[in-house]
PDB file of N, CA and C in Angstrom:
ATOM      1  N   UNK A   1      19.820  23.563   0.012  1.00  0.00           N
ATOM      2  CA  UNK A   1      20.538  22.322  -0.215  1.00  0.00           C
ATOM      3  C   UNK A   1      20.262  21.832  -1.632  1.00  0.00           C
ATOM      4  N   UNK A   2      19.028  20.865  -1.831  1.00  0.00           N
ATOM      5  CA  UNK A   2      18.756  20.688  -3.322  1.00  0.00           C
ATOM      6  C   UNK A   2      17.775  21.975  -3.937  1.00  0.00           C
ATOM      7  N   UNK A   3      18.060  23.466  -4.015  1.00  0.00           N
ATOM      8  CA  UNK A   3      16.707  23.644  -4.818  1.00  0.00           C
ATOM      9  C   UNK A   3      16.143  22.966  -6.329  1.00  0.00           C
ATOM     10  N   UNK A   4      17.284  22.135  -7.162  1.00  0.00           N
ATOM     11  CA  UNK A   4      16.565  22.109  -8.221  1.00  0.00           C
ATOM     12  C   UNK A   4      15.653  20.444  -8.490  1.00  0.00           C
ATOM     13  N   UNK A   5      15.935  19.881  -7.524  1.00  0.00           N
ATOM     14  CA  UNK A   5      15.480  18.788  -7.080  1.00  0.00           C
ATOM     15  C   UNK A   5      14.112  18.139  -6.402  1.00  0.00           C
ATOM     16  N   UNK A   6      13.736  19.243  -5.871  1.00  0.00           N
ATOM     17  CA  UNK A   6      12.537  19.225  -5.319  1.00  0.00           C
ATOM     18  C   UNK A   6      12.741  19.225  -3.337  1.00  0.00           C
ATOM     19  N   UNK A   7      13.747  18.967  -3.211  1.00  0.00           N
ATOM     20  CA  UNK A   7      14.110  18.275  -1.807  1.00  0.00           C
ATOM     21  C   UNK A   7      14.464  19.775  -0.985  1.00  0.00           C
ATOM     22  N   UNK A   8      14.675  19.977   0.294  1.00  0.00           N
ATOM     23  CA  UNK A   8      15.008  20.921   0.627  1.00  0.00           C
ATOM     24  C   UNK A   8      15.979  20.573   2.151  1.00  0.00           C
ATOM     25  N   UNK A   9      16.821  21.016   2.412  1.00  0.00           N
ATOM     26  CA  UNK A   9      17.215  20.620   3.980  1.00  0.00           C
ATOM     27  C   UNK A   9      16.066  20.857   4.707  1.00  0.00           C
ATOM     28  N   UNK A  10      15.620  21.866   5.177  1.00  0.00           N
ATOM     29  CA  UNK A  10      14.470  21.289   6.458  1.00  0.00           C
ATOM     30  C   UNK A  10      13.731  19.914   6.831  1.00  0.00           C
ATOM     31  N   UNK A  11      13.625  19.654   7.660  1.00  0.00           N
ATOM     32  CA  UNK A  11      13.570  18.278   8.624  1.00  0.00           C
ATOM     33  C   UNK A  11      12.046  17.892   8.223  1.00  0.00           C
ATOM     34  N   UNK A  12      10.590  18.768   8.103  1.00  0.00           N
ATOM     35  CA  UNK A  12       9.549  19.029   7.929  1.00  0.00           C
ATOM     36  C   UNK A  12       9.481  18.622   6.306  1.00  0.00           C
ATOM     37  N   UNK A  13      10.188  19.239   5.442  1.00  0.00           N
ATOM     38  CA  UNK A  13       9.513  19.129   3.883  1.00  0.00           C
ATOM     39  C   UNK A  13       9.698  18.032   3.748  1.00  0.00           C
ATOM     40  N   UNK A  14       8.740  17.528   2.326  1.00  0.00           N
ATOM     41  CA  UNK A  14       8.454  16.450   1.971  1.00  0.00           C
ATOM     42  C   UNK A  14       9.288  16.590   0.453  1.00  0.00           C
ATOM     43  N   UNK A  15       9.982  15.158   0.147  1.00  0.00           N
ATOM     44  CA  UNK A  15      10.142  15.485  -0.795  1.00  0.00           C
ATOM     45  C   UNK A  15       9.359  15.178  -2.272  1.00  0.00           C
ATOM     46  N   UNK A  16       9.601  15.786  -3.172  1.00  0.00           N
ATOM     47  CA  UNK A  16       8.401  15.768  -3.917  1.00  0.00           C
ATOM     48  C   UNK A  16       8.625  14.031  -4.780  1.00  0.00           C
ATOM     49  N   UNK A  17       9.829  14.095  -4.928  1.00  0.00           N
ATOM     50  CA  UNK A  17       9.699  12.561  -5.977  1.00  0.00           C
ATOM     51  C   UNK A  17       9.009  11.465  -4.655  1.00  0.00           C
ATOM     52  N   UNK A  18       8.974  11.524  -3.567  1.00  0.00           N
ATOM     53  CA  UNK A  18       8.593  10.471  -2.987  1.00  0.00           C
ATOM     54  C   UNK A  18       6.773  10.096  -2.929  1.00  0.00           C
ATOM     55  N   UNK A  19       6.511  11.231  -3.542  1.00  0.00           N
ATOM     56  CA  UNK A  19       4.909  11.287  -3.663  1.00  0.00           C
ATOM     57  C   UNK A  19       4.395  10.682  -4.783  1.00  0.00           C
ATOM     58  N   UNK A  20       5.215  10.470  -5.772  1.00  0.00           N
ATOM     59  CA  UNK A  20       4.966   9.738  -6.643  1.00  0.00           C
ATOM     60  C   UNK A  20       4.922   7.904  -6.916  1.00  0.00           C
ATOM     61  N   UNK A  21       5.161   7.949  -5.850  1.00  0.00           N
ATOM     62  CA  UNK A  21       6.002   6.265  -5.802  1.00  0.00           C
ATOM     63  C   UNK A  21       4.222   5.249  -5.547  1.00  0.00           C
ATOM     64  N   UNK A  22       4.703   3.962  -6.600  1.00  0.00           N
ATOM     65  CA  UNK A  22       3.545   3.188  -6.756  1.00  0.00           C
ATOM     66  C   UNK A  22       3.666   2.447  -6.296  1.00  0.00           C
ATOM     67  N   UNK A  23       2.597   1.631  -5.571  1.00  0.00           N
ATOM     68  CA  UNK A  23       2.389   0.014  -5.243  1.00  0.00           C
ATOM     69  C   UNK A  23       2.029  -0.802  -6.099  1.00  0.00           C
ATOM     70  N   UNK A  24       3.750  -1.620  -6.355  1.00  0.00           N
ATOM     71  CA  UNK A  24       3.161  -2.592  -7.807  1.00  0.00           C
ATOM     72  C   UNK A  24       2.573  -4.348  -6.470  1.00  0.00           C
ATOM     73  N   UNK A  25       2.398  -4.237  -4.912  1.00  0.00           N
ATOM     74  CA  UNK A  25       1.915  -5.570  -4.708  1.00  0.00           C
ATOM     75  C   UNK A  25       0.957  -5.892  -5.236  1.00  0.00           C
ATOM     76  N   UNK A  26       0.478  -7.040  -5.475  1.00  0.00           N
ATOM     77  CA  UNK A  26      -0.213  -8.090  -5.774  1.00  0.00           C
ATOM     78  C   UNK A  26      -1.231  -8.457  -4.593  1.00  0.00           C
ATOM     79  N   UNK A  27      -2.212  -8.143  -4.672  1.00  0.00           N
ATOM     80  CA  UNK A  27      -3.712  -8.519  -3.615  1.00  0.00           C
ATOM     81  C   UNK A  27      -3.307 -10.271  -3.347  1.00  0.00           C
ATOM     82  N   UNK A  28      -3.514 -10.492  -2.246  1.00  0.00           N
ATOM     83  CA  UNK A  28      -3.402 -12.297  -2.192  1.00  0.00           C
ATOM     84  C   UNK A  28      -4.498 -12.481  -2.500  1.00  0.00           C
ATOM     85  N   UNK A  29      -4.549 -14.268  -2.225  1.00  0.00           N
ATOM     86  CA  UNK A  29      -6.020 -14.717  -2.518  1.00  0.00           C
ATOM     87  C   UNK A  29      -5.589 -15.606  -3.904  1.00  0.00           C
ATOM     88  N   UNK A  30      -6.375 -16.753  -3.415  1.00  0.00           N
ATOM     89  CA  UNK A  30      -6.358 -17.710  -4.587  1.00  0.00           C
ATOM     90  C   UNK A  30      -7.597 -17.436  -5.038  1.00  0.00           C
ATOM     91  N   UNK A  31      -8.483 -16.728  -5.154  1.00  0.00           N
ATOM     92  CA  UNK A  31     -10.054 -16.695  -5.303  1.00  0.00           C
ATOM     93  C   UNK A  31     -10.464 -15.296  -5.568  1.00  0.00           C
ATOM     94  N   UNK A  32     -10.928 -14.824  -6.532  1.00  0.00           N
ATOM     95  CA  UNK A  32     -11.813 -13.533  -7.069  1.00  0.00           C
ATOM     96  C   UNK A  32     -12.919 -12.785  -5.679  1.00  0.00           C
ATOM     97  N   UNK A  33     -12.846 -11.947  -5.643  1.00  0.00           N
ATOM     98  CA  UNK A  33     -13.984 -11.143  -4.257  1.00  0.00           C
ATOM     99  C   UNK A  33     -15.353 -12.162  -4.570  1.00  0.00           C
ATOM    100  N   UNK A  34     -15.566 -12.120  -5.868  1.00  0.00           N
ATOM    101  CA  UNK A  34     -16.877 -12.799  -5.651  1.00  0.00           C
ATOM    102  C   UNK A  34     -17.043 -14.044  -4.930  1.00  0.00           C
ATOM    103  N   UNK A  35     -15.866 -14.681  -5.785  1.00  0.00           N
ATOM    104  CA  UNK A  35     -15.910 -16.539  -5.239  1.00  0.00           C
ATOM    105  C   UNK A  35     -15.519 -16.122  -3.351  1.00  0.00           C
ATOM    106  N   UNK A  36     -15.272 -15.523  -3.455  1.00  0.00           N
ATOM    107  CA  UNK A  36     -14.733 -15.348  -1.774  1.00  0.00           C
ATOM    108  C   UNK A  36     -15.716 -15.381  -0.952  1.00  0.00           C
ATOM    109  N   UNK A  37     -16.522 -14.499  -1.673  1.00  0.00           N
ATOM    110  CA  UNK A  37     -18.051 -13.916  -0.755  1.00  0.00           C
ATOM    111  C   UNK A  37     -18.769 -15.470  -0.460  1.00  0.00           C
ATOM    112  N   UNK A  38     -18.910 -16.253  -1.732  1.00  0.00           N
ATOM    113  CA  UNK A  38     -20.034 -16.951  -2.235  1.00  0.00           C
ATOM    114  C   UNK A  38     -19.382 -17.882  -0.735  1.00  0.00           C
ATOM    115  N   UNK A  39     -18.296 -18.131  -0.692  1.00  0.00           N
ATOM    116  CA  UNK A  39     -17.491 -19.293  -0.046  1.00  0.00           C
ATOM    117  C   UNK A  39     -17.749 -18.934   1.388  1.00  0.00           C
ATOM    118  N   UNK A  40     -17.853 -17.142   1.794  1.00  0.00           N
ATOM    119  CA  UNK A  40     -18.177 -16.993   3.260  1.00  0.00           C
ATOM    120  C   UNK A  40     -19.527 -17.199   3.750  1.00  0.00           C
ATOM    121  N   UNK A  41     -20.052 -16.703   2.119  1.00  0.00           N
ATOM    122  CA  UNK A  41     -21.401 -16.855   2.657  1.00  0.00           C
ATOM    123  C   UNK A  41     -22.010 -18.199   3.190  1.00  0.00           C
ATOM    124  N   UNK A  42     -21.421 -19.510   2.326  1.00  0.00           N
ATOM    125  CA  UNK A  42     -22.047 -20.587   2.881  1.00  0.00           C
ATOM    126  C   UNK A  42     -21.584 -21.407   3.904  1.00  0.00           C
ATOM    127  N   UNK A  43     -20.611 -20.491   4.355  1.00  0.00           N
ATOM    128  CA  UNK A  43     -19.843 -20.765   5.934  1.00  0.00           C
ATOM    129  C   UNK A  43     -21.309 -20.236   6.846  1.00  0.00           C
ATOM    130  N   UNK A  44     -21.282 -19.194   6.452  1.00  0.00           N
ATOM    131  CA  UNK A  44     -22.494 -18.571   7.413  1.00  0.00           C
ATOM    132  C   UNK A  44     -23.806 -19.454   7.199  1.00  0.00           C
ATOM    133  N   UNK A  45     -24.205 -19.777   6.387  1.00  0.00           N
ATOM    134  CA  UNK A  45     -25.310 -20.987   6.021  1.00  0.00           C
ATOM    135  C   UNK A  45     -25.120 -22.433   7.222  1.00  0.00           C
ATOM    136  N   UNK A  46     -23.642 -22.871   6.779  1.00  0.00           N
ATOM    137  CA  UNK A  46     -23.407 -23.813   7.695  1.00  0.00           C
ATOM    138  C   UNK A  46     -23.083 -23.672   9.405  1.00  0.00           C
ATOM    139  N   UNK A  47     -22.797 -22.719   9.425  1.00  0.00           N
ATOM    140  CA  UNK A  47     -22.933 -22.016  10.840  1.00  0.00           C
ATOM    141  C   UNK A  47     -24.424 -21.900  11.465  1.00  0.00           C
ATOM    142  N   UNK A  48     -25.004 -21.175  10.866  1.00  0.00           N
ATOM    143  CA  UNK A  48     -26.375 -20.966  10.976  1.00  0.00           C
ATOM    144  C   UNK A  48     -27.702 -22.266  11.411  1.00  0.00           C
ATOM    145  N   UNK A  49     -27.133 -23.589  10.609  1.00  0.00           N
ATOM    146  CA  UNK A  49     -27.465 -24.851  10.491  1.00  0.00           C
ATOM    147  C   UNK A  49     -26.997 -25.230  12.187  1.00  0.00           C
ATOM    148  N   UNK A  50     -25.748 -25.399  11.902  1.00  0.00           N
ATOM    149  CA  UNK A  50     -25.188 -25.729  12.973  1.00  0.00           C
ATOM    150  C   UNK A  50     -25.985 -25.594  14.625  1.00  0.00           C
ATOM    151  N   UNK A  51     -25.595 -24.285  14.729  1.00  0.00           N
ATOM    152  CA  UNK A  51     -26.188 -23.305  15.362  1.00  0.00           C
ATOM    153  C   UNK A  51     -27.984 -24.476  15.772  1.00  0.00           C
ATOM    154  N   UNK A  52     -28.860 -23.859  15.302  1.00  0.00           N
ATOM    155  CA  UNK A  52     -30.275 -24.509  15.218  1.00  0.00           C
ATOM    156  C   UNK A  52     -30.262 -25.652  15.024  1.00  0.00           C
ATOM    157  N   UNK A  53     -29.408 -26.494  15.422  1.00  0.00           N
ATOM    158  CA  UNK A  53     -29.278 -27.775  15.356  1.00  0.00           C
ATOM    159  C   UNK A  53     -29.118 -28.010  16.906  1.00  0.00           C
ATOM    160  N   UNK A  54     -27.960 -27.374  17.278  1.00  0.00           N
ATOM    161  CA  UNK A  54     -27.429 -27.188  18.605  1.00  0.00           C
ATOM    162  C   UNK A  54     -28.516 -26.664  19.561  1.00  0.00           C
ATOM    163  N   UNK A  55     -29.257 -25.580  19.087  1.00  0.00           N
ATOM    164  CA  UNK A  55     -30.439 -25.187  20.187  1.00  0.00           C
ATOM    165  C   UNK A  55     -31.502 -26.351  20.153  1.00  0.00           C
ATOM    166  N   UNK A  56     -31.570 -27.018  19.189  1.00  0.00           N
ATOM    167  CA  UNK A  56     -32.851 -28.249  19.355  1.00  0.00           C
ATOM    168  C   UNK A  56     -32.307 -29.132  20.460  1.00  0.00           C
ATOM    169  N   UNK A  57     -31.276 -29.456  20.706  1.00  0.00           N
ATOM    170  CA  UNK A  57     -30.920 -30.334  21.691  1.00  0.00           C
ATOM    171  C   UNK A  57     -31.089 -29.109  23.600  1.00  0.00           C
ATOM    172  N   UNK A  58     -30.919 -28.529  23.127  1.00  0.00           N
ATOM    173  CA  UNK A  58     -31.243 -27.797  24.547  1.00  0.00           C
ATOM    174  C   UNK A  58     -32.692 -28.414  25.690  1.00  0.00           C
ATOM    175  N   UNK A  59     -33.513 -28.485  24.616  1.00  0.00           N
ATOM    176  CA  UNK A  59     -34.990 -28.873  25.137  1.00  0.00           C
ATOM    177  C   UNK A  59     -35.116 -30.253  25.663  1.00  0.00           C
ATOM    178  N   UNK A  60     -33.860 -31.357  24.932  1.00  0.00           N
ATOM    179  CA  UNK A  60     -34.012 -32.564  25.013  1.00  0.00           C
ATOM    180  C   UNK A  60     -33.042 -32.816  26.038  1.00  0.00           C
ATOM    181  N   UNK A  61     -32.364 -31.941  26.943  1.00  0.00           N
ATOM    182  CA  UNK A  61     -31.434 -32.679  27.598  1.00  0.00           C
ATOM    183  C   UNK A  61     -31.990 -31.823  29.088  1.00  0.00           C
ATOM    184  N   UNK A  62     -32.145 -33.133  30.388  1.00  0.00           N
ATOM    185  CA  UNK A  62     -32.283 -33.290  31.394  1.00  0.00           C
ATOM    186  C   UNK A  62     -31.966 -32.499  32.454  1.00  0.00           C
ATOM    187  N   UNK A  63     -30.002 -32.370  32.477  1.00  0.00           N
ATOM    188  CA  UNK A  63     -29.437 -31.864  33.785  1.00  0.00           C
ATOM    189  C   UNK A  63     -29.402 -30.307  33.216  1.00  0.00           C
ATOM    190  N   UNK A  64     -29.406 -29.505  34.139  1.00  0.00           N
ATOM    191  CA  UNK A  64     -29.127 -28.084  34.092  1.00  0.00           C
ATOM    192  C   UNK A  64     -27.866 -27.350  33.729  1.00  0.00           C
ATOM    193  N   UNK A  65     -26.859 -28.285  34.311  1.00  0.00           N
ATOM    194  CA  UNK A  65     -25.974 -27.825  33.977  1.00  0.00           C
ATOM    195  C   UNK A  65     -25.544 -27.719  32.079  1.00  0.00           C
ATOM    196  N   UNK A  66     -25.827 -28.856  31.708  1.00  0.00           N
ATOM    197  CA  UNK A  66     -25.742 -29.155  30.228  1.00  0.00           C
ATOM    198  C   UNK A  66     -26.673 -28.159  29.257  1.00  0.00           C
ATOM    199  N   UNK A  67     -27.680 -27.629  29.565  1.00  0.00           N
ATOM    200  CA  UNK A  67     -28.723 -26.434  29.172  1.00  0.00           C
ATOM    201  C   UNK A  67     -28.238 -25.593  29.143  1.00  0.00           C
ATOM    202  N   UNK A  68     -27.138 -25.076  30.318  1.00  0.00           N
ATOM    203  CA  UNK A  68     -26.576 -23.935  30.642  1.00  0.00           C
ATOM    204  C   UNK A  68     -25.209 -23.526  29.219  1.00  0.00           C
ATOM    205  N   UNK A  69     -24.763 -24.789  29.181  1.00  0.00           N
ATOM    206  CA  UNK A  69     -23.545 -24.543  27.954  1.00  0.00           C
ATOM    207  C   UNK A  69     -23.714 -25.104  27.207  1.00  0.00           C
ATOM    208  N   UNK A  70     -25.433 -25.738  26.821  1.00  0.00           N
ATOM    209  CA  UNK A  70     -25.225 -25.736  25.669  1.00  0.00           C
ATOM    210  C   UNK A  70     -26.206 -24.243  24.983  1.00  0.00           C
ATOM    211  N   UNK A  71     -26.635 -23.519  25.794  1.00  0.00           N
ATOM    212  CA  UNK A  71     -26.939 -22.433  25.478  1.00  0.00           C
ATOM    213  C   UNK A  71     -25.771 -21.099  25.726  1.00  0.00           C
ATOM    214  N   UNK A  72     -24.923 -21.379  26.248  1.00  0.00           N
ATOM    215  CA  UNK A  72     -23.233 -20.677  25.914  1.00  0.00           C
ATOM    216  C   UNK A  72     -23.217 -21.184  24.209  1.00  0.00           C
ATOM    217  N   UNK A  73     -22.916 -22.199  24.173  1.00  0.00           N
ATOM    218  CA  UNK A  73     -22.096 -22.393  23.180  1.00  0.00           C
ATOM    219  C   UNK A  73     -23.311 -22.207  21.392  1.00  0.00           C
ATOM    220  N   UNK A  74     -24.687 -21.971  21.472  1.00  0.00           N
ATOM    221  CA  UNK A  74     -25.371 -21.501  20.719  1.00  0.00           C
ATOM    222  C   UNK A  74     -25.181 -20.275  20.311  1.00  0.00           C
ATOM    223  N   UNK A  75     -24.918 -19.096  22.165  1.00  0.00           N
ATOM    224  CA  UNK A  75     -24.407 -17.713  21.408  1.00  0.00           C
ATOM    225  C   UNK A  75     -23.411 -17.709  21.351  1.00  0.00           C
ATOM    226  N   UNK A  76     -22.414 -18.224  21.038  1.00  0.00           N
ATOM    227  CA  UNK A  76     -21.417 -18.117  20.261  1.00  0.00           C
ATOM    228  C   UNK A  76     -20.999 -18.796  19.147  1.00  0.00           C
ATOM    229  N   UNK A  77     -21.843 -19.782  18.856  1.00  0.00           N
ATOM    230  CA  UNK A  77     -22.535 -19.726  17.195  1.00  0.00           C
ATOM    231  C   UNK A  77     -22.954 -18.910  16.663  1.00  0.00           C
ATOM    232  N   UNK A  78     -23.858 -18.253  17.193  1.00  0.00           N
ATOM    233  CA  UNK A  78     -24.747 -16.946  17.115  1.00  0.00           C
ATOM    234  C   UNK A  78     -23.727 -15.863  16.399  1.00  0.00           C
ATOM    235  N   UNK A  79     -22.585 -15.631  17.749  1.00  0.00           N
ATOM    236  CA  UNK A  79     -21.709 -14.408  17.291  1.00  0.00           C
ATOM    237  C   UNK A  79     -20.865 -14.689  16.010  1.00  0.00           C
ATOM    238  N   UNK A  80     -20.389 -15.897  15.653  1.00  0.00           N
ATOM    239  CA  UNK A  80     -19.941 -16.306  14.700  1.00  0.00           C
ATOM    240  C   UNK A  80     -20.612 -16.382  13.533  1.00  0.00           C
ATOM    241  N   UNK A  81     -22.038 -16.894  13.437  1.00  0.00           N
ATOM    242  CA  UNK A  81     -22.449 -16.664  12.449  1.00  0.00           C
ATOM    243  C   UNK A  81     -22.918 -15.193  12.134  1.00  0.00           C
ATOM    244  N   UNK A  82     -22.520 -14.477  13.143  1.00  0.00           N
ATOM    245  CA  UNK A  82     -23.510 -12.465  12.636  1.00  0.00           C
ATOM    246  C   UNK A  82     -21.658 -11.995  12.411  1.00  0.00           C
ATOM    247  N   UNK A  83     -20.797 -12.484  12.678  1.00  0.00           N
ATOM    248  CA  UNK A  83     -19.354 -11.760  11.880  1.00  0.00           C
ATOM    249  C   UNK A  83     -19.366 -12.688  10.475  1.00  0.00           C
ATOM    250  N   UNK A  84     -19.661 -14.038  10.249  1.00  0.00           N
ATOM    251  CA  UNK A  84     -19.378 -14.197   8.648  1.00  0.00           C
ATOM    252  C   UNK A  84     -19.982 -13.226   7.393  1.00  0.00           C
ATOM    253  N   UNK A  85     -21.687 -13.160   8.499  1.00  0.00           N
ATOM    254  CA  UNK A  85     -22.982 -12.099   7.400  1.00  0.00           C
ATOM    255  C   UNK A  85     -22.076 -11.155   7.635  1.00  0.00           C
ATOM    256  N   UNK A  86     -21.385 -10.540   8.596  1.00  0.00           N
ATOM    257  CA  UNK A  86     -21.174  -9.190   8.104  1.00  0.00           C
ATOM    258  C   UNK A  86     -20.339  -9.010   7.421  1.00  0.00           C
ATOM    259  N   UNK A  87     -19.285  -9.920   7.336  1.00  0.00           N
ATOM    260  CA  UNK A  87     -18.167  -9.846   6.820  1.00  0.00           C
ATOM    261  C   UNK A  87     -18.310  -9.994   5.078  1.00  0.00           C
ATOM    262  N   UNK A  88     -19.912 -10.928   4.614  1.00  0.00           N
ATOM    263  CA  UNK A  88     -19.930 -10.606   3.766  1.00  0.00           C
ATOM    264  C   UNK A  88     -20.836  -9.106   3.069  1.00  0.00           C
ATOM    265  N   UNK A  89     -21.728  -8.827   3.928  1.00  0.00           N
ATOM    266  CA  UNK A  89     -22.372  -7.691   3.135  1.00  0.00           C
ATOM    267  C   UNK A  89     -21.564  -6.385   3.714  1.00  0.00           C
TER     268      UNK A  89
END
């Protein structure tokens, strides 16, 4: 079909100009990788705070039931703050 083209009829070949083709997008982000990091990282700081703020009240509160979620809702501070760290290192 094309031999001088690069292209061929069979269903299988690739054609060759299409291997060349560039990605001119543009990365989003209003913010440089670094500033990004610095910005997750002190999400994870404030998480972390959070977090150990939330377990100090565990000790101080009475009914059982309230111990029970507010120690739910610590590990899942917990999990939130170990995806920001990871997300930054």
């Amino acid at each position: 079909m094309g031999e001088g083209n690069g292209t061929t009829g069979a269903a299988g070949d690739v054609d060759r100009g299409a291997s060349q083709l560039v990605d001119h997008r543009a990365l989003g982000g209003a913010y440089p990788p670094d500033e990004c990091a610095r910005r997750v990282n002190h999400f994870f700081v404030v998480e972390t705070l959070l977090m150990r703020s939330l377990a100090g009240w565990i000790a101080r509160c009475p009914e059982l039931d309230i111990k029970i979620e507010l120690g739910r809702q610590v590990a899942f501070s917990a999990e939130r703050a170990d995806a920001l760290l990871r997300r930054v290192a």
